[in-house]
C-alpha atoms as a PDB file:
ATOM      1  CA  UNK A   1       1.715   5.525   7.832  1.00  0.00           C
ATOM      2  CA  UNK A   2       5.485   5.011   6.627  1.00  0.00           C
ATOM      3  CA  UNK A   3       5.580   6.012   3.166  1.00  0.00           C
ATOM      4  CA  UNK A   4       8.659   5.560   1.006  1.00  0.00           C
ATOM      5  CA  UNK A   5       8.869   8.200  -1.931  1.00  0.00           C
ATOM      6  CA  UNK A   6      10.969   7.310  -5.096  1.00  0.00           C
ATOM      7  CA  UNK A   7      12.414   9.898  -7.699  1.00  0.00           C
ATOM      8  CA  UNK A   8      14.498   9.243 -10.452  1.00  0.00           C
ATOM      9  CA  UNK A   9      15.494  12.643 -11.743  1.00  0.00           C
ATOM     10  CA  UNK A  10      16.219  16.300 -10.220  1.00  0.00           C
ATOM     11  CA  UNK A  11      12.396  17.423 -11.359  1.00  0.00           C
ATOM     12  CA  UNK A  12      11.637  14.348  -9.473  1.00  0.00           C
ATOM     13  CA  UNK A  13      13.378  15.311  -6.636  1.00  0.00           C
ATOM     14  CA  UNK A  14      11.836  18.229  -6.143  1.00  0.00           C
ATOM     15  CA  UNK A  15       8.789  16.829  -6.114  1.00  0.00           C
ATOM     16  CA  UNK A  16       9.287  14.039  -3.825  1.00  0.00           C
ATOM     17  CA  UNK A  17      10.598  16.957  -0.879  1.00  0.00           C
ATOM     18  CA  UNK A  18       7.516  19.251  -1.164  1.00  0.00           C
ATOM     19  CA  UNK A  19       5.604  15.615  -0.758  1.00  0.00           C
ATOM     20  CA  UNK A  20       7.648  14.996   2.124  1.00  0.00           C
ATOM     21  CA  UNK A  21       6.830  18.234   4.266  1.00  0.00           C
ATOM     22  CA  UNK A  22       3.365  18.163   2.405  1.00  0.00           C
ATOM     23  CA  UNK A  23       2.535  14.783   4.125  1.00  0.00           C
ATOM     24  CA  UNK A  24       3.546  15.772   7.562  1.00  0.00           C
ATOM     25  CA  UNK A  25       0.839  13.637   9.409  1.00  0.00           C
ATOM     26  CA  UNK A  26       2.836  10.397   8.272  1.00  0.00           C
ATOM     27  CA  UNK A  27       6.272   9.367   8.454  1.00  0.00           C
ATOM     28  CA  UNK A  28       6.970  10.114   4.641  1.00  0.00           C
ATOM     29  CA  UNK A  29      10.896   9.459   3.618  1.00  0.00           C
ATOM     30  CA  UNK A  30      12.789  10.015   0.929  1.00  0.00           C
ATOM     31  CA  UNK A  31      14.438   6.897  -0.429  1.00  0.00           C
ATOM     32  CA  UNK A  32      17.710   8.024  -1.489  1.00  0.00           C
ATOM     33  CA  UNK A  33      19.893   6.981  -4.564  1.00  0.00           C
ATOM     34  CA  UNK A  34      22.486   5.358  -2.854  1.00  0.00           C
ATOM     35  CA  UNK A  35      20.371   2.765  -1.358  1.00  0.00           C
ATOM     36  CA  UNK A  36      19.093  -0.689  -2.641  1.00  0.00           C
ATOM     37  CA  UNK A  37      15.455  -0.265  -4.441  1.00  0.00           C
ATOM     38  CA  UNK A  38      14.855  -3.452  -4.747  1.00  0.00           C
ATOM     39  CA  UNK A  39      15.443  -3.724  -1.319  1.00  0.00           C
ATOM     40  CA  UNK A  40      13.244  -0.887   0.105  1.00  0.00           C
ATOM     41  CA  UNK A  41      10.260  -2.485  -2.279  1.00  0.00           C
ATOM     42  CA  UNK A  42      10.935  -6.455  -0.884  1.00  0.00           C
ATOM     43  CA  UNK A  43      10.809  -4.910   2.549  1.00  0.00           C
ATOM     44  CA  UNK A  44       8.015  -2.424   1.984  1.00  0.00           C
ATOM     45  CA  UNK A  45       5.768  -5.242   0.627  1.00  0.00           C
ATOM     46  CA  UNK A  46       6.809  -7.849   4.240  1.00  0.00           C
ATOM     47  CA  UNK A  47       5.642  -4.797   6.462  1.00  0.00           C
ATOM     48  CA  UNK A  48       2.678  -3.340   4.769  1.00  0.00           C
ATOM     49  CA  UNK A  49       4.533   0.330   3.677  1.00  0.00           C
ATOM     50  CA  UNK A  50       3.204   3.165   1.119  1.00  0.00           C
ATOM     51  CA  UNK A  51       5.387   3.371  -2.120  1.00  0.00           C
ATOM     52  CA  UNK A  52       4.992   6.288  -4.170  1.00  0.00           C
ATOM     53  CA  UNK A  53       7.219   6.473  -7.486  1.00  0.00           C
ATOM     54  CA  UNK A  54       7.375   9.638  -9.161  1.00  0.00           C
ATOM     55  CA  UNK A  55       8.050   8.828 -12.556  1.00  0.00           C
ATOM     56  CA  UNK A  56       6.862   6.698 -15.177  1.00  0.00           C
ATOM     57  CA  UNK A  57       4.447   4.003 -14.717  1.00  0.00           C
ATOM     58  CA  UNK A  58       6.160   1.596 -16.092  1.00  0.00           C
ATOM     59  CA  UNK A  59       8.925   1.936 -13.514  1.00  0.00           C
ATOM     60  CA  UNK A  60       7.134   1.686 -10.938  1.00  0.00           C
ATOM     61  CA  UNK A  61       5.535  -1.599 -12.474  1.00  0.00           C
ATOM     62  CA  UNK A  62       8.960  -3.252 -12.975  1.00  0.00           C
ATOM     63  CA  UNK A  63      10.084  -2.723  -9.617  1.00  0.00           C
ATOM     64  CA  UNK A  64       7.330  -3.416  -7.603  1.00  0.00           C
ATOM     65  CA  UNK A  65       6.392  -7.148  -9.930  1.00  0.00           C
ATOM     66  CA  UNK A  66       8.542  -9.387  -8.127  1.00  0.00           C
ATOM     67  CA  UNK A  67       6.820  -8.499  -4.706  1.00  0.00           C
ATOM     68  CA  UNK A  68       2.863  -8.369  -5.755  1.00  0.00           C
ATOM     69  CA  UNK A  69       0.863 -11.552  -4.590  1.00  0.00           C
ATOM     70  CA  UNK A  70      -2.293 -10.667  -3.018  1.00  0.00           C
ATOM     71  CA  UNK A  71      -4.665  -7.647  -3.568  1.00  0.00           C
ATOM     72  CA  UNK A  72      -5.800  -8.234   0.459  1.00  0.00           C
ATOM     73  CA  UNK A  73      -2.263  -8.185   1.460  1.00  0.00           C
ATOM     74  CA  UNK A  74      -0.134  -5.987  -0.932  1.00  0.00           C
ATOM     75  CA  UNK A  75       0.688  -2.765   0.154  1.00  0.00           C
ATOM     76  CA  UNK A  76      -0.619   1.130  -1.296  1.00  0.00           C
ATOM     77  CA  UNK A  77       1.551   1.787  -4.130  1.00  0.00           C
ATOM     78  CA  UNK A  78       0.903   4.642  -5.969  1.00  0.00           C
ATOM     79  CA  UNK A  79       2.751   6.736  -9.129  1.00  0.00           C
ATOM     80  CA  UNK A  80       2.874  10.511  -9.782  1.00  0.00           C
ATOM     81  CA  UNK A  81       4.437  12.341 -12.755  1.00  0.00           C
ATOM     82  CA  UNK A  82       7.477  14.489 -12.033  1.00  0.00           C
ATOM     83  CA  UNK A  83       5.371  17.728 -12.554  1.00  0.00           C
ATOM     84  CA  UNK A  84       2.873  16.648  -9.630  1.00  0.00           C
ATOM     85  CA  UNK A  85      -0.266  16.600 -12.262  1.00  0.00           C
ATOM     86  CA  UNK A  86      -1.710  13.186 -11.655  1.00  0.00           C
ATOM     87  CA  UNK A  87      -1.579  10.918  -8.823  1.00  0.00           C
ATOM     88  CA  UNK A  88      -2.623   6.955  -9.737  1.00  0.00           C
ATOM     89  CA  UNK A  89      -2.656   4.542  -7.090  1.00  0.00           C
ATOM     90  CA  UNK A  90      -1.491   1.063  -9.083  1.00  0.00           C
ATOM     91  CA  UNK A  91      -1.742  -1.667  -5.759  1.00  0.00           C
ATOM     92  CA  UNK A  92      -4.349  -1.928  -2.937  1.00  0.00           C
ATOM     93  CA  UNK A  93      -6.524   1.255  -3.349  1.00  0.00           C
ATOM     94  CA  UNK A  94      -9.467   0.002  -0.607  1.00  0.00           C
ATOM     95  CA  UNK A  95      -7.865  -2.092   1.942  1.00  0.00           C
ATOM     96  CA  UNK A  96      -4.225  -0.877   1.878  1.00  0.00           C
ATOM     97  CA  UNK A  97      -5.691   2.941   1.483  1.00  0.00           C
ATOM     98  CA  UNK A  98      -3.777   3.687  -1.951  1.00  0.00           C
ATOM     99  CA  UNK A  99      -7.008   5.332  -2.928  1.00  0.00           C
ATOM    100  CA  UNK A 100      -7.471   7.653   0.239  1.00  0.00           C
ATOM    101  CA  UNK A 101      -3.830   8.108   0.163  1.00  0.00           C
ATOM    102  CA  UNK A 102      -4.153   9.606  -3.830  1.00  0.00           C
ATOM    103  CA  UNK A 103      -6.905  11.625  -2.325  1.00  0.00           C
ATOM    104  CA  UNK A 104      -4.861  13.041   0.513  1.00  0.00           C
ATOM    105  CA  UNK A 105      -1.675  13.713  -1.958  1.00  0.00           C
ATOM    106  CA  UNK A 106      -3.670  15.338  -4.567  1.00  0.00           C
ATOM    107  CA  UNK A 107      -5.093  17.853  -1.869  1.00  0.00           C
ATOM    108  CA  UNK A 108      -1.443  18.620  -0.463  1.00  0.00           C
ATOM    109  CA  UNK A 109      -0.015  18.970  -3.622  1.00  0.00           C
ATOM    110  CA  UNK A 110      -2.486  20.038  -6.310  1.00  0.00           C
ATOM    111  CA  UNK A 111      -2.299  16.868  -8.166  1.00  0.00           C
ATOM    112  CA  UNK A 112      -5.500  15.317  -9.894  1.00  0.00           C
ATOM    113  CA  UNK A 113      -5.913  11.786  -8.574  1.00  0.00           C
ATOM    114  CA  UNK A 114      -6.557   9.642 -11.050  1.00  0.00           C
ATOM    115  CA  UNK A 115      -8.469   6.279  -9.585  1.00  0.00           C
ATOM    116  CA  UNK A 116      -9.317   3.252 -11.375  1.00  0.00           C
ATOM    117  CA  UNK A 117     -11.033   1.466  -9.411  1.00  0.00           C
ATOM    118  CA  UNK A 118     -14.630   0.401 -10.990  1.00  0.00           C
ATOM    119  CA  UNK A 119     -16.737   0.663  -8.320  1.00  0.00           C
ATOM    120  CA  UNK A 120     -15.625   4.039  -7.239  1.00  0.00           C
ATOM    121  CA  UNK A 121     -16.009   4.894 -11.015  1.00  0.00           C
ATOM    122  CA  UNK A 122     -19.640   3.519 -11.063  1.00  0.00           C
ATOM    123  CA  UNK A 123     -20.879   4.666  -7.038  1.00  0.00           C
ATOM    124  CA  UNK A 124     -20.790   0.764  -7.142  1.00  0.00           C
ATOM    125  CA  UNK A 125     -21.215  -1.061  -3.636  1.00  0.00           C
ATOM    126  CA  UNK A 126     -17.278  -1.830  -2.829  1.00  0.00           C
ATOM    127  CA  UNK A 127     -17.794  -5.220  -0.570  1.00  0.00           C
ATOM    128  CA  UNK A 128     -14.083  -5.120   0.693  1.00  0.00           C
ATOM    129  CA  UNK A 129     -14.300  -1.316   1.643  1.00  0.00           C
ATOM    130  CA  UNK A 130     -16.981  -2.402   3.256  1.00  0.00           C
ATOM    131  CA  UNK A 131     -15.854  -4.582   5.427  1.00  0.00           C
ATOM    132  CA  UNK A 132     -12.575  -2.699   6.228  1.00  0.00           C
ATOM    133  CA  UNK A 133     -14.936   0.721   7.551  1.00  0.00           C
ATOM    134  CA  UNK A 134     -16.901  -1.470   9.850  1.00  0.00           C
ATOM    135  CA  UNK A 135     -14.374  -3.856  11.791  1.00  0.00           C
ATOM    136  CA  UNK A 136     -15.404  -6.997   9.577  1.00  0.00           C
ATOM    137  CA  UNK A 137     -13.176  -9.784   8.284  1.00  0.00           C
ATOM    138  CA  UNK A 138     -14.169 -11.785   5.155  1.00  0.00           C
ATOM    139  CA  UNK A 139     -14.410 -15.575   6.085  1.00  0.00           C
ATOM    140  CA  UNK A 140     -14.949 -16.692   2.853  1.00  0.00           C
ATOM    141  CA  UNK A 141     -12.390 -13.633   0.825  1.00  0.00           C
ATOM    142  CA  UNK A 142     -13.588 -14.929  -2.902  1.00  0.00           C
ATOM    143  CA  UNK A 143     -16.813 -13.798  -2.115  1.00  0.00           C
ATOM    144  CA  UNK A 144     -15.792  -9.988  -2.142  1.00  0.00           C
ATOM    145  CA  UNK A 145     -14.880 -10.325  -5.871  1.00  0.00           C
ATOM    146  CA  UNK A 146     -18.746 -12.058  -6.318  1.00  0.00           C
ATOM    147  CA  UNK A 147     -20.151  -9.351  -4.442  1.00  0.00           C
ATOM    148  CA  UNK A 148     -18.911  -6.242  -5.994  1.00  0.00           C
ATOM    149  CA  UNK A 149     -18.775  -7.948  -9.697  1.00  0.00           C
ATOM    150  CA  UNK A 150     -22.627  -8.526  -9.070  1.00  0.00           C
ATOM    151  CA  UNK A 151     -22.902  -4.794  -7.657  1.00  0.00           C
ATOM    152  CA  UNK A 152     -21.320  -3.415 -10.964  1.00  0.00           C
ATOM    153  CA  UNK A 153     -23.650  -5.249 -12.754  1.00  0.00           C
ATOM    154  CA  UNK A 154     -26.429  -3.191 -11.516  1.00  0.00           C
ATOM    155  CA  UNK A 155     -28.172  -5.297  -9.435  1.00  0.00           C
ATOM    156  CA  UNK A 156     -29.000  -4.740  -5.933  1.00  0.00           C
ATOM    157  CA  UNK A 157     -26.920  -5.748  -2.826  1.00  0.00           C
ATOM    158  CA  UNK A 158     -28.465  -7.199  -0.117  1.00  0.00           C
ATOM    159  CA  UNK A 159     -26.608  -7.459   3.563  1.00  0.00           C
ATOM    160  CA  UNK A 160     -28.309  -9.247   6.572  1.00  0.00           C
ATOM    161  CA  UNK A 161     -27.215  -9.990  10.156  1.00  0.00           C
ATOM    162  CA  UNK A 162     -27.500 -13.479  11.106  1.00  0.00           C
ATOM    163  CA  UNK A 163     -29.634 -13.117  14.170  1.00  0.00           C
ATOM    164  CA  UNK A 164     -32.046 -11.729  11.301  1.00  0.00           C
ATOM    165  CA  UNK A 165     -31.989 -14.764   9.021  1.00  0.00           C
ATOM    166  CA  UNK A 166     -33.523 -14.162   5.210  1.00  0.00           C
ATOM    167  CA  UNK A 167     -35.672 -16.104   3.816  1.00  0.00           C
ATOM    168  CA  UNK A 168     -33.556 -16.705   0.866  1.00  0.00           C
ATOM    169  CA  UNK A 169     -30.017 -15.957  -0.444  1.00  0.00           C
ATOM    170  CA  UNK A 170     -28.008 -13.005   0.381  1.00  0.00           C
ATOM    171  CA  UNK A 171     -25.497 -11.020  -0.953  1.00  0.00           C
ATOM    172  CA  UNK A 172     -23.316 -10.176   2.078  1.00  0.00           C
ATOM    173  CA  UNK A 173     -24.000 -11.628   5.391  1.00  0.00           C
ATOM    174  CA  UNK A 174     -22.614 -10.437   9.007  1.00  0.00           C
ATOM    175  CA  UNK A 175     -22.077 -13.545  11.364  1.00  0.00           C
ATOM    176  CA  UNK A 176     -19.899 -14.511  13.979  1.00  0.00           C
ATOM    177  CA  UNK A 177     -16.680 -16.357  13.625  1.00  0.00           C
ATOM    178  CA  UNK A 178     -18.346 -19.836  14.595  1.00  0.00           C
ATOM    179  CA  UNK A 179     -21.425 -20.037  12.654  1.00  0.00           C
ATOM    180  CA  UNK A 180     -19.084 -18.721   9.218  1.00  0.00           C
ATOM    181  CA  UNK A 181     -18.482 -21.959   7.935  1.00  0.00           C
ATOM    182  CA  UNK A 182     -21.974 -23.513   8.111  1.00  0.00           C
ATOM    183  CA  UNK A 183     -23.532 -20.009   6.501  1.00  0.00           C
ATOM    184  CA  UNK A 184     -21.356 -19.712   3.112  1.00  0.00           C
ATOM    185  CA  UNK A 185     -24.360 -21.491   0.974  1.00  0.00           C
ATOM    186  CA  UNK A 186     -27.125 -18.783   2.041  1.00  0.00           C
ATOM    187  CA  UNK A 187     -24.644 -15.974   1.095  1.00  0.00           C
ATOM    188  CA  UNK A 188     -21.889 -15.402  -1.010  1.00  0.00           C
ATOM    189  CA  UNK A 189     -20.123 -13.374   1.350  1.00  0.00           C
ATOM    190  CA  UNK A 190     -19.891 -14.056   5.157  1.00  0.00           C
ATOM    191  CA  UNK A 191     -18.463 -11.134   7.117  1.00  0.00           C
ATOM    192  CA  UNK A 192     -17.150 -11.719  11.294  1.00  0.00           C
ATOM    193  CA  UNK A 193     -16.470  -9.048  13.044  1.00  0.00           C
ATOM    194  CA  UNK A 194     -13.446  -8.265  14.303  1.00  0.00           C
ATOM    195  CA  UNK A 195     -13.609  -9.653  17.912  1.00  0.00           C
ATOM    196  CA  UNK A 196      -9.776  -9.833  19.187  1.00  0.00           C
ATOM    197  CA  UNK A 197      -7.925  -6.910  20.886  1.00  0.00           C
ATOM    198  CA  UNK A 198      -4.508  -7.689  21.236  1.00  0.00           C
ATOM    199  CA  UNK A 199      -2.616  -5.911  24.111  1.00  0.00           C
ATOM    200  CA  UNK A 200       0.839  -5.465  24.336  1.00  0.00           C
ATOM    201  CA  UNK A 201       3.687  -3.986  26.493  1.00  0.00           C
ATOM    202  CA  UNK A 202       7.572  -3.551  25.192  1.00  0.00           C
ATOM    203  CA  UNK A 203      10.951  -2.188  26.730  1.00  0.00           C
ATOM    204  CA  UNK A 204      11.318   1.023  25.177  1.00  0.00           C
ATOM    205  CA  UNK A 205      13.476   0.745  21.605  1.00  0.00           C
ATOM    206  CA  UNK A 206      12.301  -3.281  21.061  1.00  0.00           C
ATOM    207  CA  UNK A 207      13.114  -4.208  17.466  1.00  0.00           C
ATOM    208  CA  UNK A 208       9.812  -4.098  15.098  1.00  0.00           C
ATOM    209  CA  UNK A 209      10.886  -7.320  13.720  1.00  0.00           C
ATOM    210  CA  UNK A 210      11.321  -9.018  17.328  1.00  0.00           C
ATOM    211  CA  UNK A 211       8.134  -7.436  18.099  1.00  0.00           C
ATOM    212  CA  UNK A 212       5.994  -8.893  15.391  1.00  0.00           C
ATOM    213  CA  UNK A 213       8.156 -12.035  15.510  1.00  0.00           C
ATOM    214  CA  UNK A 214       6.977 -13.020  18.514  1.00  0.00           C
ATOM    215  CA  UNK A 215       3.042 -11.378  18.740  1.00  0.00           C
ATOM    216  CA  UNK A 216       2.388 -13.584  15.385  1.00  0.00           C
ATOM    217  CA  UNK A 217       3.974 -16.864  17.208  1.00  0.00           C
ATOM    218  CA  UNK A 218       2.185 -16.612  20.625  1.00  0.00           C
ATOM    219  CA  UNK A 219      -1.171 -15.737  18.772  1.00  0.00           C
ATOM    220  CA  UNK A 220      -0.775 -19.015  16.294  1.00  0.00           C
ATOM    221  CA  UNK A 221      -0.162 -21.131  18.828  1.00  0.00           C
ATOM    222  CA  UNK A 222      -3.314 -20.269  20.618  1.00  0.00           C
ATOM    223  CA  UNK A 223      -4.963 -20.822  17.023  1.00  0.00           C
ATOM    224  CA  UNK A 224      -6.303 -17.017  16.776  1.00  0.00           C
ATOM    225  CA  UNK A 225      -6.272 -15.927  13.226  1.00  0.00           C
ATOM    226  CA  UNK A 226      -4.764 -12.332  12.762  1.00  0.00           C
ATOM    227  CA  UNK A 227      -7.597 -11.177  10.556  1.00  0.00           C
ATOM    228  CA  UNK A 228     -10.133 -11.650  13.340  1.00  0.00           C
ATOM    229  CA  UNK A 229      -7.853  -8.749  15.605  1.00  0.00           C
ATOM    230  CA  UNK A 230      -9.158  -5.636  15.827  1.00  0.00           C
ATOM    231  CA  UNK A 231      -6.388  -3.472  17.574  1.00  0.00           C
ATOM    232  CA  UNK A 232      -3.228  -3.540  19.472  1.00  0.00           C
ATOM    233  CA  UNK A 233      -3.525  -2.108  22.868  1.00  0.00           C
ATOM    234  CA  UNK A 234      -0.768  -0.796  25.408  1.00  0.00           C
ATOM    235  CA  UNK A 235      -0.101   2.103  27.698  1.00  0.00           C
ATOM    236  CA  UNK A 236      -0.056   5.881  26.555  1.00  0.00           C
ATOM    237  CA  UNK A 237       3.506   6.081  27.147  1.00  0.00           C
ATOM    238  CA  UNK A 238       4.015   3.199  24.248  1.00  0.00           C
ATOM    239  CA  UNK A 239       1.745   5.329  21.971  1.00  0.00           C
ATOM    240  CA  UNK A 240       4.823   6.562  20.132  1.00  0.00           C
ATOM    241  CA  UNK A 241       6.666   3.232  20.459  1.00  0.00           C
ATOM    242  CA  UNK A 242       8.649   2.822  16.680  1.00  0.00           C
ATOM    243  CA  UNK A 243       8.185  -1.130  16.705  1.00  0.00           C
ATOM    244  CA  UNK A 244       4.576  -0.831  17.999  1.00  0.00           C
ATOM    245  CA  UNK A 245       3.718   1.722  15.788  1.00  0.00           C
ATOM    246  CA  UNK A 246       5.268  -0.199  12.405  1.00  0.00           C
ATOM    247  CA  UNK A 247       3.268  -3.311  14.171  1.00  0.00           C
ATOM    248  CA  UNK A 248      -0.056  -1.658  13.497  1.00  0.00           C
ATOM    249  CA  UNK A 249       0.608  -0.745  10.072  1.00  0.00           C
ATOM    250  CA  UNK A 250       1.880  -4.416   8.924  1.00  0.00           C
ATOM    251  CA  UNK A 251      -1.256  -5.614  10.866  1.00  0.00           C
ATOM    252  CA  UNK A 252      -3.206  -2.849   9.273  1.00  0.00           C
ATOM    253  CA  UNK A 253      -5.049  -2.154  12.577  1.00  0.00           C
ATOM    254  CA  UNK A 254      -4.891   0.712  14.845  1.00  0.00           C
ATOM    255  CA  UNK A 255      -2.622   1.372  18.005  1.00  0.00           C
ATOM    256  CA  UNK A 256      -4.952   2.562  21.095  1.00  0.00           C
ATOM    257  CA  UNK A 257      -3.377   3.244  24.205  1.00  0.00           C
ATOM    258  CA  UNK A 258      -4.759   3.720  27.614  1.00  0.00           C
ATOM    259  CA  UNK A 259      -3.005   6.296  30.344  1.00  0.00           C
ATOM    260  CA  UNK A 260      -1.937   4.390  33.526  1.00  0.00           C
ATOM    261  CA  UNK A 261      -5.228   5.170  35.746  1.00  0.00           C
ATOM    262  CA  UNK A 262      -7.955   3.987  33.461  1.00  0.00           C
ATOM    263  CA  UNK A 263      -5.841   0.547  33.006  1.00  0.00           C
ATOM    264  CA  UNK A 264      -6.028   0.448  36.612  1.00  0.00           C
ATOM    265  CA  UNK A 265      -9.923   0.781  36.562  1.00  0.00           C
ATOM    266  CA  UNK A 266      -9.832  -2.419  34.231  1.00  0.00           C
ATOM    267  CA  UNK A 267     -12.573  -5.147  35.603  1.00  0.00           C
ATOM    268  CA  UNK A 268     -10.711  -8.384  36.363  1.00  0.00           C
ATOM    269  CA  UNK A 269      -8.269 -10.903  37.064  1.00  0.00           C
ATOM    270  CA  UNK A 270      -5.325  -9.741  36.223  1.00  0.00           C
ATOM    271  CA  UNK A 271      -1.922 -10.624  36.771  1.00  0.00           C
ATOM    272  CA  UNK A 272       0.401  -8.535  38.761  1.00  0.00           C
ATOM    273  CA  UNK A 273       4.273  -7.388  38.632  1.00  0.00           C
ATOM    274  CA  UNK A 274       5.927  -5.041  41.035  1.00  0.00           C
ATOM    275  CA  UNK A 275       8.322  -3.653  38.441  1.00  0.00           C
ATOM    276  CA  UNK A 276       5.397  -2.733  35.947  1.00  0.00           C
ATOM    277  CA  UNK A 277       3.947  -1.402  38.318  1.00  0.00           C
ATOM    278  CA  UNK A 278       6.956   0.951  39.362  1.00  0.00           C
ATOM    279  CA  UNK A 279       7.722   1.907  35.901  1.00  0.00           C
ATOM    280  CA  UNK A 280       4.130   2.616  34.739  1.00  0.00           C
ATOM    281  CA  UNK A 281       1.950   3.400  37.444  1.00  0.00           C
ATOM    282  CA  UNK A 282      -0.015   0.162  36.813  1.00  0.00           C
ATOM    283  CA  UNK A 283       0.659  -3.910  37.500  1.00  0.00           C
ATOM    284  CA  UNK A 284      -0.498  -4.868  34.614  1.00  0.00           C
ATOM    285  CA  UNK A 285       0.213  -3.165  30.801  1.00  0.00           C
ATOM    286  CA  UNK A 286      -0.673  -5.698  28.423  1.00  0.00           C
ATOM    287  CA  UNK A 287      -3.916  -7.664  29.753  1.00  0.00           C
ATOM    288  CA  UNK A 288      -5.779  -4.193  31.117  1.00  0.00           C
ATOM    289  CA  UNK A 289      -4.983  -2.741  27.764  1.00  0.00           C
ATOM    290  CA  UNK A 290      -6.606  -5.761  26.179  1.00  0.00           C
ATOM    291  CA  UNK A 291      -9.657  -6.088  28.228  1.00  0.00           C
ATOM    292  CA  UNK A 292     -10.247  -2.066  28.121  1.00  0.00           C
ATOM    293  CA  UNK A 293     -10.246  -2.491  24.031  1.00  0.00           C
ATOM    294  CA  UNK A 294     -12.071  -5.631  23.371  1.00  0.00           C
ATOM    295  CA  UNK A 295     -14.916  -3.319  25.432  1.00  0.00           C
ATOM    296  CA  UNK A 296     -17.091  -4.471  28.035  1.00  0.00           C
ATOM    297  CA  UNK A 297     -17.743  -8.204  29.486  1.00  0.00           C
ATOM    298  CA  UNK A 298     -15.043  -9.302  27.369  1.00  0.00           C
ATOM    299  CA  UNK A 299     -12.794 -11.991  27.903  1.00  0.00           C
ATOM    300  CA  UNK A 300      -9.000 -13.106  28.317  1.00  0.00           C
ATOM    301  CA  UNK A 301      -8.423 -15.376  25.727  1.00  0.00           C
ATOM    302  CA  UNK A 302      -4.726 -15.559  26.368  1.00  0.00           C
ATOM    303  CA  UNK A 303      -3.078 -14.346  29.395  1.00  0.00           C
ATOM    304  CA  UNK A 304      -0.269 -12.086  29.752  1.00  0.00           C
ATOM    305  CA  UNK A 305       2.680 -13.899  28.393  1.00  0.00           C
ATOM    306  CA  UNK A 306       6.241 -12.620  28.187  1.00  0.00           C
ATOM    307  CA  UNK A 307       9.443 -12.969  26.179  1.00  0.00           C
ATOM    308  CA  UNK A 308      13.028 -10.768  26.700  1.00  0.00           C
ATOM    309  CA  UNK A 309      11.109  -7.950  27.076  1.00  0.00           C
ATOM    310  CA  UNK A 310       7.793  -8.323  25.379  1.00  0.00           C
ATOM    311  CA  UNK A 311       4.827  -9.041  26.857  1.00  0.00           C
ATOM    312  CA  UNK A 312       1.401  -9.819  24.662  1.00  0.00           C
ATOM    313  CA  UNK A 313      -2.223 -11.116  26.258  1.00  0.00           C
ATOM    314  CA  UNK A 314      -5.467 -11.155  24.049  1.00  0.00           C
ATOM    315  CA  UNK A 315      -9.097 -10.226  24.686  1.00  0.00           C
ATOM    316  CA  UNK A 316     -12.468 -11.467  23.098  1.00  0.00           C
ATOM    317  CA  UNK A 317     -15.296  -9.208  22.856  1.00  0.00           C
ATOM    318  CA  UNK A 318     -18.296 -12.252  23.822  1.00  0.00           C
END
């Protein structure tokens, strides 16, 4: 996870660097004086990056204000006071992590974290955590807010799978993409699963932005919906790829990668360069690595296609 740190005085400071080597698993960085806040924030909020401001809360509100527009889509943003005592995550504590991320800084730094959120206050059943740990996409998103403001209340949630039909209404239902829309009345929230594995293959140093630029084109014009993507998927030698990497955490999805022999031992038609295969030890990067993560007797739902250097395909687990 990129996570930009703020500070705003020398007490500050010092905080922010023992975060920095504290938080060694991510790619934690010190936003410096000299450069554009407002800037960092805008572009923090377009690719799904941490923001922790140590300082007052208020500051943290007023710069992050103009950004905020959707509590599924906003990314972790989190405030700490200068002496590391308290750690509050403000913006996206389930599904952009800001509450696992307080919990991670608090342990690294001896902070208390401080979390808001009512149904981890209350051991509440959170619908959209929920869905995030298991794979699932909401199809219907207003009816996480139903779900969990019913759970608060006390009363019991019930969850069915639709090849299990209830008798009655539901809380939270599990259904596949195709029957969502005609199952919304019998349940006020109808979870899909994740069912797309999108593979991809890059020349080494490809721009994030030309990356993600062209992945979101080719997958709207074959009318997949990002939410319903479980993964990118590539070769290991991608697996520390800087625009693949900053792809999964806009996406919010995990980067798998597959070493050259076991995307050889892929099952199916697949097509076939010479000069993939000379570079990689395999023909074929981005449709094997799609196949292999979409699991078995899935299908190619778009094949391999290419652009300056980029190459996407996408399977569906059936």
């Amino acid at each position: 996870m990129i996570i930009n740190i703020f500070s705003f005085t020398d007490k500050g400071k010092e905080l922010a660097d023992t975060l920095c080597r504290a938080l060694d698993m991510h790619d934690a960085r010190l936003v410096p004086k000299s450069a554009s806040r407002e800037e960092i924030c805008e572009a923090a909020f377009r690719n799904r990056e941490a923001l922790v401001f140590i300082g007052a809360a208020g500051i943290a509100v007023r710069f992050v204000a103009p950004f905020v527009r959707d509590k599924l889509e906003d990314p972790p943003v989190l405030v700490m006071d200068e002496f590391g005592q308290h750690v509050i995550p403000l913006l996206s504590g389930h599904i952009g992590g800001a509450n696992a991320l307080a919990l991670e800084i608090a342990e690294a730094v001896g902070a208390y974290p401080v979390i808001t959120t009512a149904t981890d206050l209350n051991g509440s059943f959170p619908a959209d955590l929920f869905a995030k740990e298991n794979g699932l996409a909401a199809a219907n998103r207003e009816g996480i807010a139903k779900v969990s403001s019913s759970a608060l209340e006390g009363r019991p949630v019930t969850i069915c799978i639709k090849d299990y039909p209830p008798a009655g209404h539901v809380d939270v239902l599990i259904a596949d993409r195709e029957d969502a829309a005609a199952l919304k009345d019998p349940a006020s929230l109808v979870l899909c699963p994740k069912s797309y594995a999108v593979g991809m293959g890059c020349r080494r140093g490809k721009p994030y932005e030309e990356l993600r630029e062209f992945a979101e084109r080719v997958l709207s014009e074959n009318g997949i919906e990002l939410k319903y993507a479980g993964c990118i998927a590539s070769i290991d030698i991608k697996k520390d790829e800087e625009g693949l990497r900053r792809l999964s955490q806009a996406w919010r999805m995990p980067l798998i990668t597959f070493d050259a022999e076991l995307l050889s031992k892929a099952e199916g038609d697949f097509s076939h360069s010479d000069t993939v295969l000379e570079k990689t030890g395999v023909d074929n990067v981005c449709e094997r690595a799609a196949v292999l993560a979409a699991g078995r007797g899935s299908r190619l739902a778009v094949k391999k296609t290419a652009e300056n250097g980029m190459t996407i395909a996408v399977a569906e687990r059936i």
